[in-house]
PDB file of N, CA and C in Angstrom:
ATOM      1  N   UNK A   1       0.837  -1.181   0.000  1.00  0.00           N
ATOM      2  CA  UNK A   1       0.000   0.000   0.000  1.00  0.00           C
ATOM      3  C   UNK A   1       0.882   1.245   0.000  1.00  0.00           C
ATOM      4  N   UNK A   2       0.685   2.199  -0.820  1.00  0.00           N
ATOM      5  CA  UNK A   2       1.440   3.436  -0.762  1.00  0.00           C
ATOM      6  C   UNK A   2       0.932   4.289   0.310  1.00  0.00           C
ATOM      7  N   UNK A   3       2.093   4.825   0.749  1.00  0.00           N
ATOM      8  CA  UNK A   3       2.071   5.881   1.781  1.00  0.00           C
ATOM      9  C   UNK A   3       1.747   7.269   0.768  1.00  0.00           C
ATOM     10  N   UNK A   4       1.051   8.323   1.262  1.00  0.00           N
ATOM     11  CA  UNK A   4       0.918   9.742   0.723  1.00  0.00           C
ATOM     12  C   UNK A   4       1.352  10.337   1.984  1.00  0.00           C
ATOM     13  N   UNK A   5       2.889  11.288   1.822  1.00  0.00           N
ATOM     14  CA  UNK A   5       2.297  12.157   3.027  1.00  0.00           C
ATOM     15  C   UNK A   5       2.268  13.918   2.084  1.00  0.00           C
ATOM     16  N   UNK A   6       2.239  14.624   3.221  1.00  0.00           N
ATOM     17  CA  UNK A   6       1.972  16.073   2.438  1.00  0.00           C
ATOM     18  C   UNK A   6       3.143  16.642   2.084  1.00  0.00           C
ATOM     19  N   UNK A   7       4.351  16.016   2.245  1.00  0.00           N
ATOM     20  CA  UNK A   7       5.536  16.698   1.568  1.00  0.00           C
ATOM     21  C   UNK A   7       5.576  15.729  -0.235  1.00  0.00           C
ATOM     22  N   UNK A   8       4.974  15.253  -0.264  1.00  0.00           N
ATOM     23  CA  UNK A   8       5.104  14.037  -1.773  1.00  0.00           C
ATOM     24  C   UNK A   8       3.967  14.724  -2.426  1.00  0.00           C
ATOM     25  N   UNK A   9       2.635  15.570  -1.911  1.00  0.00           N
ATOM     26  CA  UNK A   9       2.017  16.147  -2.676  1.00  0.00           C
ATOM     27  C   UNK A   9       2.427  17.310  -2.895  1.00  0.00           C
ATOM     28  N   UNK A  10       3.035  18.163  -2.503  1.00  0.00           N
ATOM     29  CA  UNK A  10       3.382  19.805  -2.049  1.00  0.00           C
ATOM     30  C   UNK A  10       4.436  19.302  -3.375  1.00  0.00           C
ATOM     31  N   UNK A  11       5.276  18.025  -3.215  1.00  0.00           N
ATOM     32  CA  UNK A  11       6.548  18.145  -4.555  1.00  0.00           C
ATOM     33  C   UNK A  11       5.493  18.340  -5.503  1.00  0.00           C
ATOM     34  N   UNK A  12       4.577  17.719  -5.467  1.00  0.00           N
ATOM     35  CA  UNK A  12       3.928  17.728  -7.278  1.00  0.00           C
ATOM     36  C   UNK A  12       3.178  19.022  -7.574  1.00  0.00           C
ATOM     37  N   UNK A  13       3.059  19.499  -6.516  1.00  0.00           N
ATOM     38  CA  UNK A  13       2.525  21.007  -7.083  1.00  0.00           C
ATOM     39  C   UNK A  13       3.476  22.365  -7.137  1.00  0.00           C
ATOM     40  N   UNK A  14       5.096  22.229  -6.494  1.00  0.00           N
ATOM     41  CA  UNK A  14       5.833  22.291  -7.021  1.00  0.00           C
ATOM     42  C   UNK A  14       6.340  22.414  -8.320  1.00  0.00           C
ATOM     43  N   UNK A  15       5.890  21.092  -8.911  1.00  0.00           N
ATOM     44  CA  UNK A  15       6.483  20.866 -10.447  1.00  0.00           C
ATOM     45  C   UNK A  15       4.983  21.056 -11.244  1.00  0.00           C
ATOM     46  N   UNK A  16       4.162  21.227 -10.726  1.00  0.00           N
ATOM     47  CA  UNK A  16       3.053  21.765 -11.429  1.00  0.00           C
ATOM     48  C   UNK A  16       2.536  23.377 -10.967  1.00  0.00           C
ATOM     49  N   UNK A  17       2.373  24.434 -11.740  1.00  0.00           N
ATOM     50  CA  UNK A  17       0.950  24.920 -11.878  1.00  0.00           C
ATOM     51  C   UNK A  17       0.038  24.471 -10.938  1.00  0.00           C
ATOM     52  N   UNK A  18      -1.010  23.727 -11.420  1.00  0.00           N
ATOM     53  CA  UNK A  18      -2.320  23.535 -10.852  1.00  0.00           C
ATOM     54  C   UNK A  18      -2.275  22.027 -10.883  1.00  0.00           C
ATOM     55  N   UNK A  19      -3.205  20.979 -10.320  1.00  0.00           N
ATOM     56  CA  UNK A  19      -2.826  19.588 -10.674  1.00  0.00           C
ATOM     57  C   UNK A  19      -4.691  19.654 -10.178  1.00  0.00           C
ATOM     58  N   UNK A  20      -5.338  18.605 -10.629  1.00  0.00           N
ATOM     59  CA  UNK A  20      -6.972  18.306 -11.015  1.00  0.00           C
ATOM     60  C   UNK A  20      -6.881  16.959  -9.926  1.00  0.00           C
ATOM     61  N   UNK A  21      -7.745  16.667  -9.179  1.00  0.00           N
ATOM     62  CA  UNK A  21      -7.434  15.254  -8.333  1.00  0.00           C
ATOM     63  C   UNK A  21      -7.499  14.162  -9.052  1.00  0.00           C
ATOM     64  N   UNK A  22      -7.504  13.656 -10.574  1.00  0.00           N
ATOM     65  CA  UNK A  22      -7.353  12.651 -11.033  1.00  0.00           C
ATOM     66  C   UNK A  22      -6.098  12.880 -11.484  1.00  0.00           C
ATOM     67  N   UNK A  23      -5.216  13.815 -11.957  1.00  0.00           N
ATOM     68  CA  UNK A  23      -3.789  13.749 -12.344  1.00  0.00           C
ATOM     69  C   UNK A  23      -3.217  13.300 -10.950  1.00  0.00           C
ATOM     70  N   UNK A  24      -3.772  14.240  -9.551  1.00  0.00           N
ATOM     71  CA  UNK A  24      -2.940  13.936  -8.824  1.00  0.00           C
ATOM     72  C   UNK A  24      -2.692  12.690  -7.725  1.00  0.00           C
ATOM     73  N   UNK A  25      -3.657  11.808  -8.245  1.00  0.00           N
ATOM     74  CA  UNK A  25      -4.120  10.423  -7.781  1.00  0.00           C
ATOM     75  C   UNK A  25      -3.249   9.265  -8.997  1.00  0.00           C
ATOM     76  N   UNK A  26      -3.188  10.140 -10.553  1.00  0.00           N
ATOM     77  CA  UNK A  26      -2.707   8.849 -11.046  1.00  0.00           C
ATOM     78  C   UNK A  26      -0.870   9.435 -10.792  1.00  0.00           C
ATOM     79  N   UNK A  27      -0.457  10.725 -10.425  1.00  0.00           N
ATOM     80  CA  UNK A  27       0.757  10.396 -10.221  1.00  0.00           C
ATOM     81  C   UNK A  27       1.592   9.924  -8.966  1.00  0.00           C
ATOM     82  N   UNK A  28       0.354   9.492  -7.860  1.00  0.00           N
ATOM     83  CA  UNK A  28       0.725   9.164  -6.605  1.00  0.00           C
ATOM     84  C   UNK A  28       0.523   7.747  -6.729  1.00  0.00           C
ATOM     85  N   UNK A  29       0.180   7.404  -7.831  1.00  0.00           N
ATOM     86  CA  UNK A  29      -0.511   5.734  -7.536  1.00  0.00           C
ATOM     87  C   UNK A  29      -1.399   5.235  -7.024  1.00  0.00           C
ATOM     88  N   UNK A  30      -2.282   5.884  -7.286  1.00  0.00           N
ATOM     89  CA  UNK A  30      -3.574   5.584  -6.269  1.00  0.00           C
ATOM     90  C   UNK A  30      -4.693   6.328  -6.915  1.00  0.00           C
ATOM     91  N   UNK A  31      -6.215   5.548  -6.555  1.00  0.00           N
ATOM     92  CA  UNK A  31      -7.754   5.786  -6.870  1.00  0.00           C
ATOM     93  C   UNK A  31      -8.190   7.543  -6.397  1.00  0.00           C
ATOM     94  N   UNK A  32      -8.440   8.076  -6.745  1.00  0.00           N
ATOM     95  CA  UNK A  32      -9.338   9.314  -6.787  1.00  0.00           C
ATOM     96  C   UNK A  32      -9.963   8.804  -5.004  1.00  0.00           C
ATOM     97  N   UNK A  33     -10.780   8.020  -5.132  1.00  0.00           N
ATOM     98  CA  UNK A  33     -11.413   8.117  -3.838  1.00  0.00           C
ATOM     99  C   UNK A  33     -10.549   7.288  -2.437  1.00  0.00           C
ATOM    100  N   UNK A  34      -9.562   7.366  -2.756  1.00  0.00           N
ATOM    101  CA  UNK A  34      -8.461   6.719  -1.730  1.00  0.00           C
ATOM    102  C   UNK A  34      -8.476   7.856  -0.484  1.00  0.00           C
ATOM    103  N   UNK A  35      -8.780   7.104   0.767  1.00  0.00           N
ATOM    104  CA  UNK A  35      -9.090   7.905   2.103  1.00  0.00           C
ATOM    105  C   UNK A  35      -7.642   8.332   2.743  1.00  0.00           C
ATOM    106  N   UNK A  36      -6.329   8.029   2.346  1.00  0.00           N
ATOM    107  CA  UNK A  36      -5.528   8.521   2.748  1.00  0.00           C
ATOM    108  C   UNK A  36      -5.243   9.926   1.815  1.00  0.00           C
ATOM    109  N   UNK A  37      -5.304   9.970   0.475  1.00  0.00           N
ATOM    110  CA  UNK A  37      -5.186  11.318  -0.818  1.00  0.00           C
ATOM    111  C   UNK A  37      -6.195  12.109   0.233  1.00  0.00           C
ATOM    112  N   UNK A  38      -7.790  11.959   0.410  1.00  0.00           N
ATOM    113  CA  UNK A  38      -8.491  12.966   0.683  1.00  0.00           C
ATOM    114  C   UNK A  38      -8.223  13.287   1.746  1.00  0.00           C
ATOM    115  N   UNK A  39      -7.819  12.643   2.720  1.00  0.00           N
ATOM    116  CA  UNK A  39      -7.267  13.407   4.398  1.00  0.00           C
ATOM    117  C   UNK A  39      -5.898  14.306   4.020  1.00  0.00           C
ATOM    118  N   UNK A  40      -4.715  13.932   3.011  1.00  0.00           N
ATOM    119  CA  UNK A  40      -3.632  15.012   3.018  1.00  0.00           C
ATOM    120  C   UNK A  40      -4.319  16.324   2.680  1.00  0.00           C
ATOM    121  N   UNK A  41      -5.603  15.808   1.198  1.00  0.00           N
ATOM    122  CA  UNK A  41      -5.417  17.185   0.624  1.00  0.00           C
ATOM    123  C   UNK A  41      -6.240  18.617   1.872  1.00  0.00           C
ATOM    124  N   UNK A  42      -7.215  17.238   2.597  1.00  0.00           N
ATOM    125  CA  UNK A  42      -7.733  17.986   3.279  1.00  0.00           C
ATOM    126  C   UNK A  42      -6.949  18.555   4.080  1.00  0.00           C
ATOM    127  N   UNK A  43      -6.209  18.069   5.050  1.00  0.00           N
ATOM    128  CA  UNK A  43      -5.336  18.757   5.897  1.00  0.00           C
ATOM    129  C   UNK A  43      -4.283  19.859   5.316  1.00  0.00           C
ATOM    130  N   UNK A  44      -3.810  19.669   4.092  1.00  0.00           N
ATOM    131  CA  UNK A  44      -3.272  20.984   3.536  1.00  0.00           C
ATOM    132  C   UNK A  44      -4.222  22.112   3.380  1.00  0.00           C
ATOM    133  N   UNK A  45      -5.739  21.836   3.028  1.00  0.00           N
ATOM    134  CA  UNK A  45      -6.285  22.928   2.414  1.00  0.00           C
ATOM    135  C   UNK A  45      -6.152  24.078   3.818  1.00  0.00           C
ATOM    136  N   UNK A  46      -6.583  22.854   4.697  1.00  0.00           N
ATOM    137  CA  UNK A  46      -7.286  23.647   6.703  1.00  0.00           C
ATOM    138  C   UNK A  46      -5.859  24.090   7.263  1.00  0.00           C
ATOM    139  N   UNK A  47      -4.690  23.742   6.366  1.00  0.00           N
ATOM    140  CA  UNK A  47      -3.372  24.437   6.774  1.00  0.00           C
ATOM    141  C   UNK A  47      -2.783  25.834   6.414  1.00  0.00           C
ATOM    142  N   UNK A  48      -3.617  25.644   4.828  1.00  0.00           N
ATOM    143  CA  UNK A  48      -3.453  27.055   4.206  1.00  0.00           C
ATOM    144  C   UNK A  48      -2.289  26.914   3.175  1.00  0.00           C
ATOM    145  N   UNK A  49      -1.920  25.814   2.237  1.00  0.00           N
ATOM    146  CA  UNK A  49      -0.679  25.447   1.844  1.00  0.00           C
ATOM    147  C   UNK A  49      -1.418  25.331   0.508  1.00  0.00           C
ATOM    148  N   UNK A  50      -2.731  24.753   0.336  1.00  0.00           N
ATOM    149  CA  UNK A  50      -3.372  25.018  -1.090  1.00  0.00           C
ATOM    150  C   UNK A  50      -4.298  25.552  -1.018  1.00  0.00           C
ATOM    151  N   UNK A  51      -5.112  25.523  -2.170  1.00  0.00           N
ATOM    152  CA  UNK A  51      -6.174  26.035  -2.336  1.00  0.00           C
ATOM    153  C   UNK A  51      -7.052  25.590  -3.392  1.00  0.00           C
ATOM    154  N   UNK A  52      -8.336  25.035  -3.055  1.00  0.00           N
ATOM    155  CA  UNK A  52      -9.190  24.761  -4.515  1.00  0.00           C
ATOM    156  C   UNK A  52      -9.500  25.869  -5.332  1.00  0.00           C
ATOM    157  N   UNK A  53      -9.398  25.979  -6.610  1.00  0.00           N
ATOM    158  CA  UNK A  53      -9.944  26.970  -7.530  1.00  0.00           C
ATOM    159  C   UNK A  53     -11.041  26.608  -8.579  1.00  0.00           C
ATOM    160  N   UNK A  54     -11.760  25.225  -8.191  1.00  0.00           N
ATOM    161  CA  UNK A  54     -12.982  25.256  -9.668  1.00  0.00           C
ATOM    162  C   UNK A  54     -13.286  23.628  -9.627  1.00  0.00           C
ATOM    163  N   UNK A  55     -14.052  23.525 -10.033  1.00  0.00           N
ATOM    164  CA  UNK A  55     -14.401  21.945 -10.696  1.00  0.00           C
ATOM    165  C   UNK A  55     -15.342  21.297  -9.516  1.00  0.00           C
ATOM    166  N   UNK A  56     -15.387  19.957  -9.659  1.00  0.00           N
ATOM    167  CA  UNK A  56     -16.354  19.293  -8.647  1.00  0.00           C
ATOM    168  C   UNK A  56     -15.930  17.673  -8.670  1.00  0.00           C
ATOM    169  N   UNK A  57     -15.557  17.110  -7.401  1.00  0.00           N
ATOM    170  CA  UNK A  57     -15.540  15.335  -7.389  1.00  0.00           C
ATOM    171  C   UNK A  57     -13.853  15.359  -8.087  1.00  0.00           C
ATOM    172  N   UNK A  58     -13.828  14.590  -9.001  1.00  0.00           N
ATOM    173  CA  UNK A  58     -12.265  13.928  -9.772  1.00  0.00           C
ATOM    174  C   UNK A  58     -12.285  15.300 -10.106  1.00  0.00           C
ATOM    175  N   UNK A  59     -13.176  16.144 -10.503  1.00  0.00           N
ATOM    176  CA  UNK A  59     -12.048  17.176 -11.303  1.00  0.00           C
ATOM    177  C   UNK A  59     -11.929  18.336 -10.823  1.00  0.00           C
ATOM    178  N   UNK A  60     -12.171  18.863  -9.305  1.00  0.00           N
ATOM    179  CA  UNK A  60     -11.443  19.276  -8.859  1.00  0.00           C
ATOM    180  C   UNK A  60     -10.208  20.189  -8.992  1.00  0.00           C
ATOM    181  N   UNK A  61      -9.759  21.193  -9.451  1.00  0.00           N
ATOM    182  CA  UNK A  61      -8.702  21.872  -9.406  1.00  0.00           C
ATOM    183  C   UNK A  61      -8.249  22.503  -7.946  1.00  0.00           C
ATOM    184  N   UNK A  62      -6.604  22.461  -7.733  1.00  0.00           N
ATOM    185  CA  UNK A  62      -6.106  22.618  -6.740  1.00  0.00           C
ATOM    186  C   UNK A  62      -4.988  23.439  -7.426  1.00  0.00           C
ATOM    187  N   UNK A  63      -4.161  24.627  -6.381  1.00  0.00           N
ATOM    188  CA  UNK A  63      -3.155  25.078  -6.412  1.00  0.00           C
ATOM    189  C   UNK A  63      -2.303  25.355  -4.934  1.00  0.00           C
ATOM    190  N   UNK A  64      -0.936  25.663  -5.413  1.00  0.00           N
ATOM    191  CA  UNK A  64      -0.358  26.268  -4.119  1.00  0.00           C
ATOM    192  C   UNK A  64      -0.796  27.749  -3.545  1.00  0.00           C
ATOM    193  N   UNK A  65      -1.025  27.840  -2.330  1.00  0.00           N
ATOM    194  CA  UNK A  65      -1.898  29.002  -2.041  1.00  0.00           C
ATOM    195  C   UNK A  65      -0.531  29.893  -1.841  1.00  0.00           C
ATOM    196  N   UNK A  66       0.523  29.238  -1.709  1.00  0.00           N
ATOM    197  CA  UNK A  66       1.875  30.271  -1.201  1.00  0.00           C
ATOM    198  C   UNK A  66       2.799  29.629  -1.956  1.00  0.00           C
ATOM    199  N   UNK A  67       4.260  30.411  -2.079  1.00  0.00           N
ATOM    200  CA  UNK A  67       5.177  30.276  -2.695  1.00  0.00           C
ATOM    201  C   UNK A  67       6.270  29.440  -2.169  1.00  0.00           C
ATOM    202  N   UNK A  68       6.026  29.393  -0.966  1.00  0.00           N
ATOM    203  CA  UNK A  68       6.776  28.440  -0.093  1.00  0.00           C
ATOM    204  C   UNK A  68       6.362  27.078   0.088  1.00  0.00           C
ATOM    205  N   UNK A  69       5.060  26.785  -0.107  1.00  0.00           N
ATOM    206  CA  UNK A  69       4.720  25.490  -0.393  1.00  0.00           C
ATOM    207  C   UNK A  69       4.178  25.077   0.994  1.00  0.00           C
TER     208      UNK A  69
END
């Protein structure tokens, strides 16, 4: 089983722009509705490290809310 923690997502938005939760599920290895993906992203959002900007369910758009990551 793959581990996600929030420094392995923060890299991919890093090297991305914006990332949609199905890009960022197939580059972690793992299902869209995988309960460990939705607790990081959640805990980044309630941290203030991203931010949603649009979409709904898989498509979803996310960005870095700061430059520091």
């Amino acid at each position: 089983m793959n581990t996600i923690s929030s420094e392995s997502v923060l890299k991919l938005f890093r090297q991305d722009t914006f990332l949609d939760l199905r890009k960022l599920a197939v580059r972690l290895g793992v299902d869209t509705a995988n309960s460990m993906l939705t607790a990081v992203i959640g805990n980044l959002q309630r941290n203030g490290k991203i931010r949603r900007i649009g979409g709904k369910g898989r498509h979803t758009l996310y960005v870095l809310a700061t430059f520091e990551g």
